[in-house]
PDB file of N, CA and C in Angstrom:
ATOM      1  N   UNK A   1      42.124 -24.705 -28.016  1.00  0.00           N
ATOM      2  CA  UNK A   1      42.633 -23.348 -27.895  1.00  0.00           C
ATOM      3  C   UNK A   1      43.228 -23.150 -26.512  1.00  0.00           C
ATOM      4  N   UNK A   2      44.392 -22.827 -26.453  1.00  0.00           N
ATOM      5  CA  UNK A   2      44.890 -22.127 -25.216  1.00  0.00           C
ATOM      6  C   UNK A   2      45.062 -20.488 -24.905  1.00  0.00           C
ATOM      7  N   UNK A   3      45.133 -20.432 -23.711  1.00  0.00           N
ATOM      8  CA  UNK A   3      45.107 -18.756 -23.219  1.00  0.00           C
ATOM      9  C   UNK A   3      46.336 -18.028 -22.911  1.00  0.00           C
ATOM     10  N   UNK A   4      46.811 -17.518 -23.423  1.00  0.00           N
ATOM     11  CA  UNK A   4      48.328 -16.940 -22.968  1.00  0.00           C
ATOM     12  C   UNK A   4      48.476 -15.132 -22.666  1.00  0.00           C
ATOM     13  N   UNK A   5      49.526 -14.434 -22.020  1.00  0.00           N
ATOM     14  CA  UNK A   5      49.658 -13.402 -21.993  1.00  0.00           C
ATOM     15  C   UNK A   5      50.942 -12.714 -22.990  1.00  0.00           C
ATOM     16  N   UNK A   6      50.889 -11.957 -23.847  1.00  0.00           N
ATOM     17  CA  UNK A   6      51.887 -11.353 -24.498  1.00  0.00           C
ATOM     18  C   UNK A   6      53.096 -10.912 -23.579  1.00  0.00           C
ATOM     19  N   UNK A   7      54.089 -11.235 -23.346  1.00  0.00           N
ATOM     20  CA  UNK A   7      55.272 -11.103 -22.272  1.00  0.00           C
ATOM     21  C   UNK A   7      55.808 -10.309 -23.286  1.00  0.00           C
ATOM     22  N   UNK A   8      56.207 -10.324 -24.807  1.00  0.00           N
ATOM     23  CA  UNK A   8      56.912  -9.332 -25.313  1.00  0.00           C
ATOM     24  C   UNK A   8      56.105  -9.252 -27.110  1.00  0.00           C
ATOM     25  N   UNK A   9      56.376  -7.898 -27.251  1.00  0.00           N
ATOM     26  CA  UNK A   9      56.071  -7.870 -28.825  1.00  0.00           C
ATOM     27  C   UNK A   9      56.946  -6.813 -29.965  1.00  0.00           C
ATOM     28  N   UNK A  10      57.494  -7.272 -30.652  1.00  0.00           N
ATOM     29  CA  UNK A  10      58.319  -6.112 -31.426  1.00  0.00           C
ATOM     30  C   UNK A  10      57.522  -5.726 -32.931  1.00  0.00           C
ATOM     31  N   UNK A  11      57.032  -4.759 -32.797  1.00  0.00           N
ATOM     32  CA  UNK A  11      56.062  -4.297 -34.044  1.00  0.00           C
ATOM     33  C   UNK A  11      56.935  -4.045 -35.143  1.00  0.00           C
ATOM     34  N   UNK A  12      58.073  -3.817 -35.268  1.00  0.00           N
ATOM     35  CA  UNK A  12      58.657  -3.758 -36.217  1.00  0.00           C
ATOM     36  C   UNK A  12      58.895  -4.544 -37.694  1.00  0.00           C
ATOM     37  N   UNK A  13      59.294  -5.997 -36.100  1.00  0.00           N
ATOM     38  CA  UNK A  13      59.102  -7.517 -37.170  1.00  0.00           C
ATOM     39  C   UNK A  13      58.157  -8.508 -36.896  1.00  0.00           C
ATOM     40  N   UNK A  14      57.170  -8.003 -36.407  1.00  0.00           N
ATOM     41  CA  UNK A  14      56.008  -8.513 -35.971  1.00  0.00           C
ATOM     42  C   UNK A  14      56.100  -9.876 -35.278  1.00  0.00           C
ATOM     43  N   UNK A  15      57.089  -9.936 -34.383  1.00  0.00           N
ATOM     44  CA  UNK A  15      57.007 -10.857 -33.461  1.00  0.00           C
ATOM     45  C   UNK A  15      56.987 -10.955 -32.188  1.00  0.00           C
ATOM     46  N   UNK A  16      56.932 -11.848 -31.324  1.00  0.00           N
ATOM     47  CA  UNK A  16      57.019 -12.118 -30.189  1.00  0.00           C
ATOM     48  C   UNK A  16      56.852 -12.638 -28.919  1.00  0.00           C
ATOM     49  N   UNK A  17      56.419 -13.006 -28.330  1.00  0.00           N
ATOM     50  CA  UNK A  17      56.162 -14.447 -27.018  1.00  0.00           C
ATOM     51  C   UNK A  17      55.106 -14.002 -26.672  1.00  0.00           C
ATOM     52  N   UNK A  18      54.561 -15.265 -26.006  1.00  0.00           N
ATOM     53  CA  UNK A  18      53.336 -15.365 -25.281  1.00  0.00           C
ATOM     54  C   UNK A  18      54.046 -16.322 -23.873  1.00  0.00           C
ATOM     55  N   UNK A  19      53.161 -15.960 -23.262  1.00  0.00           N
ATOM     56  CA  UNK A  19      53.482 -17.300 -21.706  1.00  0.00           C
ATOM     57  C   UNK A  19      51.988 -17.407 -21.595  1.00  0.00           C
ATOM     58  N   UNK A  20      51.860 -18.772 -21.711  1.00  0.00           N
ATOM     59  CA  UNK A  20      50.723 -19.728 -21.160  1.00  0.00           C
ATOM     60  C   UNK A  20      50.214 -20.046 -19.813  1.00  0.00           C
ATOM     61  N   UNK A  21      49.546 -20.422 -19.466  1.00  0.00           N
ATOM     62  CA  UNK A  21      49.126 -20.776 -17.951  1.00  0.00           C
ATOM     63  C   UNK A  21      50.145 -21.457 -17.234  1.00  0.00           C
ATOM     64  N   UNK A  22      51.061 -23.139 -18.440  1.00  0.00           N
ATOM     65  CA  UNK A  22      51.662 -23.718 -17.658  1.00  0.00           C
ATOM     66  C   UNK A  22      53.236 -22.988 -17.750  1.00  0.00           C
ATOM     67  N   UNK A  23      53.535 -21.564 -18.052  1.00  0.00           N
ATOM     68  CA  UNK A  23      54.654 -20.600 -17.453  1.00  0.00           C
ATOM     69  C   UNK A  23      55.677 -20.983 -18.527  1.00  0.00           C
ATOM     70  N   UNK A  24      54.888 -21.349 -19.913  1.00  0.00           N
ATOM     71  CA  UNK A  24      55.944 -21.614 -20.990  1.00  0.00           C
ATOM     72  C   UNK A  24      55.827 -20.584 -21.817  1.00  0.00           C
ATOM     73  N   UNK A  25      56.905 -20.239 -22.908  1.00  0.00           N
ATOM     74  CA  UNK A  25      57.297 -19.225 -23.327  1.00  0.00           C
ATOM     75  C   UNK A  25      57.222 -19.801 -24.565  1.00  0.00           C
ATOM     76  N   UNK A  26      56.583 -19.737 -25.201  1.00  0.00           N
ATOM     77  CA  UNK A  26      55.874 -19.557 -27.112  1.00  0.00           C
ATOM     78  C   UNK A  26      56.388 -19.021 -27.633  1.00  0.00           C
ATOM     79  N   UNK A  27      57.205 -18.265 -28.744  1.00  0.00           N
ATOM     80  CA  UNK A  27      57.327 -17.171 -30.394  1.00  0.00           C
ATOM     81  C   UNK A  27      56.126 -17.759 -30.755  1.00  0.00           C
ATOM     82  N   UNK A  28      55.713 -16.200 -31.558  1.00  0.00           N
ATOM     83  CA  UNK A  28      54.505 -15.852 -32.353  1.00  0.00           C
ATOM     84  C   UNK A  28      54.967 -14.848 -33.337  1.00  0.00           C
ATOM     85  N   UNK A  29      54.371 -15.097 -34.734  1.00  0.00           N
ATOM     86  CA  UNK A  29      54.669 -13.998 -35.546  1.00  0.00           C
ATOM     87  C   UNK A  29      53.075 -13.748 -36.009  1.00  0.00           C
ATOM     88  N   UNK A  30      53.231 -12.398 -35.998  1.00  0.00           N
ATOM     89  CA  UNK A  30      51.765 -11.639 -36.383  1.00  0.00           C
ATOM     90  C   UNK A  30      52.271 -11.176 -38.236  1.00  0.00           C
ATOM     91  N   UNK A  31      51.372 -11.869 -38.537  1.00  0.00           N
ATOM     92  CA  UNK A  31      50.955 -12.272 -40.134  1.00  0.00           C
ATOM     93  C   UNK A  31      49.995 -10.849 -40.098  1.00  0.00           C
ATOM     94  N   UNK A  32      49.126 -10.639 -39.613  1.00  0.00           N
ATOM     95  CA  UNK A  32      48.218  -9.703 -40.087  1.00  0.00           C
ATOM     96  C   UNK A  32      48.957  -7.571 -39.770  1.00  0.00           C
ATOM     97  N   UNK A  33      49.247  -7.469 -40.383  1.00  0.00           N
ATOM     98  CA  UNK A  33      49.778  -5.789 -39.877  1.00  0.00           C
ATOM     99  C   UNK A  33      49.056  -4.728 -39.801  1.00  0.00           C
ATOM    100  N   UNK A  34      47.469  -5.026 -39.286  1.00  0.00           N
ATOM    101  CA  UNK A  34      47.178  -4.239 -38.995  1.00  0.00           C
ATOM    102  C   UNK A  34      46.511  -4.479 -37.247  1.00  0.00           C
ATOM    103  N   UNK A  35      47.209  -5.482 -37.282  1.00  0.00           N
ATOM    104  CA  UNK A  35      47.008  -6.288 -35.380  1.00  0.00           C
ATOM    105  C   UNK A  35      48.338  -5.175 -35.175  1.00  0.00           C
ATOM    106  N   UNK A  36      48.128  -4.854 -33.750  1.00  0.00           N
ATOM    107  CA  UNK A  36      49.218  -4.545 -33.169  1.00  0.00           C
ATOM    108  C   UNK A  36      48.888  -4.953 -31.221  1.00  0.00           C
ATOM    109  N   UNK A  37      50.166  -5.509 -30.940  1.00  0.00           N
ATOM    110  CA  UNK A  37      49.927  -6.176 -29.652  1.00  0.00           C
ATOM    111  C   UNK A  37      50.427  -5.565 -28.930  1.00  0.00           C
ATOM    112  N   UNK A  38      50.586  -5.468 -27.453  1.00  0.00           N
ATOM    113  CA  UNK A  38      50.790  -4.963 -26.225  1.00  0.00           C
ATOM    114  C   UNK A  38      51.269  -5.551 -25.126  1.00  0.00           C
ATOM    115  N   UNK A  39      52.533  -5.515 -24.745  1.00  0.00           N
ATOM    116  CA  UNK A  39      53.024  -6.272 -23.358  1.00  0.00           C
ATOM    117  C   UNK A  39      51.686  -6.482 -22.266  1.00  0.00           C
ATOM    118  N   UNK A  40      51.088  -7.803 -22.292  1.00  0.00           N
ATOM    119  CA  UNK A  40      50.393  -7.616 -20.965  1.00  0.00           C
ATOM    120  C   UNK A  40      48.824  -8.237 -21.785  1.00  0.00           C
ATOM    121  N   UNK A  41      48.548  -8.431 -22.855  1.00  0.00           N
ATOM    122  CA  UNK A  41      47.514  -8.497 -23.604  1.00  0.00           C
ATOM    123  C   UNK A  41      47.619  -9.879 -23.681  1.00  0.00           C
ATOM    124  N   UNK A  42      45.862 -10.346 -23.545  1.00  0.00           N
ATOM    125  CA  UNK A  42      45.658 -11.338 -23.145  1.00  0.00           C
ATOM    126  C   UNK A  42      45.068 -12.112 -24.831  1.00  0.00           C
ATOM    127  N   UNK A  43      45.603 -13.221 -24.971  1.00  0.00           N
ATOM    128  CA  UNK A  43      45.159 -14.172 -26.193  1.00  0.00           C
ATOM    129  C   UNK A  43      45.016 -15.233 -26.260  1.00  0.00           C
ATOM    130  N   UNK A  44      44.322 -15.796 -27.119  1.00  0.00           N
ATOM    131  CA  UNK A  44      43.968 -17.327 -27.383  1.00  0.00           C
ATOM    132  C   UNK A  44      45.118 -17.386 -28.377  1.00  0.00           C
ATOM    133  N   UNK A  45      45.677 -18.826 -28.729  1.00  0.00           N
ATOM    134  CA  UNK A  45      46.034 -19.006 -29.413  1.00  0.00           C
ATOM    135  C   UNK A  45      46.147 -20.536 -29.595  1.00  0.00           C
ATOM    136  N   UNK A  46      46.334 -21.412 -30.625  1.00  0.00           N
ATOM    137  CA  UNK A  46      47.032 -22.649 -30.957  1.00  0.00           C
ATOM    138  C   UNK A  46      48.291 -22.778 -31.355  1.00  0.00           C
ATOM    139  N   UNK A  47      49.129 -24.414 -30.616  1.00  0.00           N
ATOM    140  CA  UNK A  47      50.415 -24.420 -30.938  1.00  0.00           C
ATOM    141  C   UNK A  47      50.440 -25.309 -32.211  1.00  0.00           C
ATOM    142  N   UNK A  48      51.815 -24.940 -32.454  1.00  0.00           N
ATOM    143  CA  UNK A  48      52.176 -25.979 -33.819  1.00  0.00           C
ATOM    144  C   UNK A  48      53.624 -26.037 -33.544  1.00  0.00           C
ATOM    145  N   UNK A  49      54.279 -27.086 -34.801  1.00  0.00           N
ATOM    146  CA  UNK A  49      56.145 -26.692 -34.378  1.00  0.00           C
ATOM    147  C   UNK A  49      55.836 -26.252 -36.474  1.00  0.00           C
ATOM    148  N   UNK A  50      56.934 -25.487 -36.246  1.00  0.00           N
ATOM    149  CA  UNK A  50      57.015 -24.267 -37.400  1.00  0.00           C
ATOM    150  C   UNK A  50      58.720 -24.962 -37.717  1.00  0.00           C
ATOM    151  N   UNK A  51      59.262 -25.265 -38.315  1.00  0.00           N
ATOM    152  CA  UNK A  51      60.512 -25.176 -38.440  1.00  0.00           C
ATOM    153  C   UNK A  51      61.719 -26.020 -37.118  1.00  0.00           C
ATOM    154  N   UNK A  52      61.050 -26.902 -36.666  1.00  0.00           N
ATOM    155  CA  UNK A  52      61.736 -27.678 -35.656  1.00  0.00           C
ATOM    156  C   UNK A  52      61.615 -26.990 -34.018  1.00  0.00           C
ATOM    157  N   UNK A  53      60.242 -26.238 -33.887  1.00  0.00           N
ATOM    158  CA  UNK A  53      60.261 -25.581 -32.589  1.00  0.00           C
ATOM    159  C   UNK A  53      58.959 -25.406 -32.772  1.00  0.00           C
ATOM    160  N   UNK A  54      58.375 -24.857 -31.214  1.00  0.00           N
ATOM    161  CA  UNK A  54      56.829 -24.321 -31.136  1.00  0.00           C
ATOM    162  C   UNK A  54      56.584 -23.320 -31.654  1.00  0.00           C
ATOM    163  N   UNK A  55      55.520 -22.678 -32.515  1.00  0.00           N
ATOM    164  CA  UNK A  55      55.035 -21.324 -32.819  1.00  0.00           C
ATOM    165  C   UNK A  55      53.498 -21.147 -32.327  1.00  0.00           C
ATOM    166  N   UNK A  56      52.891 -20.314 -31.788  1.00  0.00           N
ATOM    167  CA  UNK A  56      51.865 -19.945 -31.991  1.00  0.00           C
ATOM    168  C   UNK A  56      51.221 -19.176 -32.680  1.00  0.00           C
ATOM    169  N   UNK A  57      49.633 -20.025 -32.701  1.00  0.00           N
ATOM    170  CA  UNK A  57      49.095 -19.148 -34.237  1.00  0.00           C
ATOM    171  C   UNK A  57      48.225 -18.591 -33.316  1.00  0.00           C
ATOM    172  N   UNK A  58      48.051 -17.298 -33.297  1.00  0.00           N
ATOM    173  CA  UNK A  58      46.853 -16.445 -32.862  1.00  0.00           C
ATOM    174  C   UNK A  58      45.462 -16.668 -33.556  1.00  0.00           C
ATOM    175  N   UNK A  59      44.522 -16.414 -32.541  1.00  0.00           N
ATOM    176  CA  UNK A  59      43.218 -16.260 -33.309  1.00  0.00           C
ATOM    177  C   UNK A  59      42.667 -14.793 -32.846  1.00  0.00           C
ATOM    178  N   UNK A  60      41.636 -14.361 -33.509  1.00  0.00           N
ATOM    179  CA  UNK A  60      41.573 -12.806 -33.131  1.00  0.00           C
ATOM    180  C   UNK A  60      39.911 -13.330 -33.390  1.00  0.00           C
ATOM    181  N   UNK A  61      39.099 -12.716 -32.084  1.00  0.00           N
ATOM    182  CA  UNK A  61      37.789 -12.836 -32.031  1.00  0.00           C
ATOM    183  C   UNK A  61      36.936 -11.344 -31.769  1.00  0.00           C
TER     184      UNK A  61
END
C-alpha cells in the first residue's frame, strides 16, 4: 500500500489524481458514489496500469 495526497478531484465524473511521496501524479476513479474526496485528503492506495497507464485503486479504512 502506498500513501498519497488528493491534488485534484472532480465529483461529477468521479475522478482524479493523487501525488505520492515520490512527487508522482496517479488518475484515480472513485467507483463508490457515495465517497466524496477533497483537494488535500490524505489516502492509501494501490497501483495498477488500467488501459496502458497507471491507475490507482483506493482503499477506504
Amino acid at each position: 500500500m502506498r500513501t498519497g495526497v488528493v491534488v485534484s478531484y472532480n465529483s461529477i465524473i468521479r475522478c482524479g489524481f493523487i501525488k505520492d511521496g515520490n512527487k508522482q501524479k496517479i488518475r484515480f476513479f472513485n467507483e463508490n458514489p457515495k465517497l466524496v474526496f477533497k483537494r488535500l485528503d490524505v489516502v492509501r492506495f494501490s497501483v495498477g496500469f488500467v488501459d496502458n497507464s497507471l491507475r490507482a485503486g483506493l482503499t477506504v479504512s
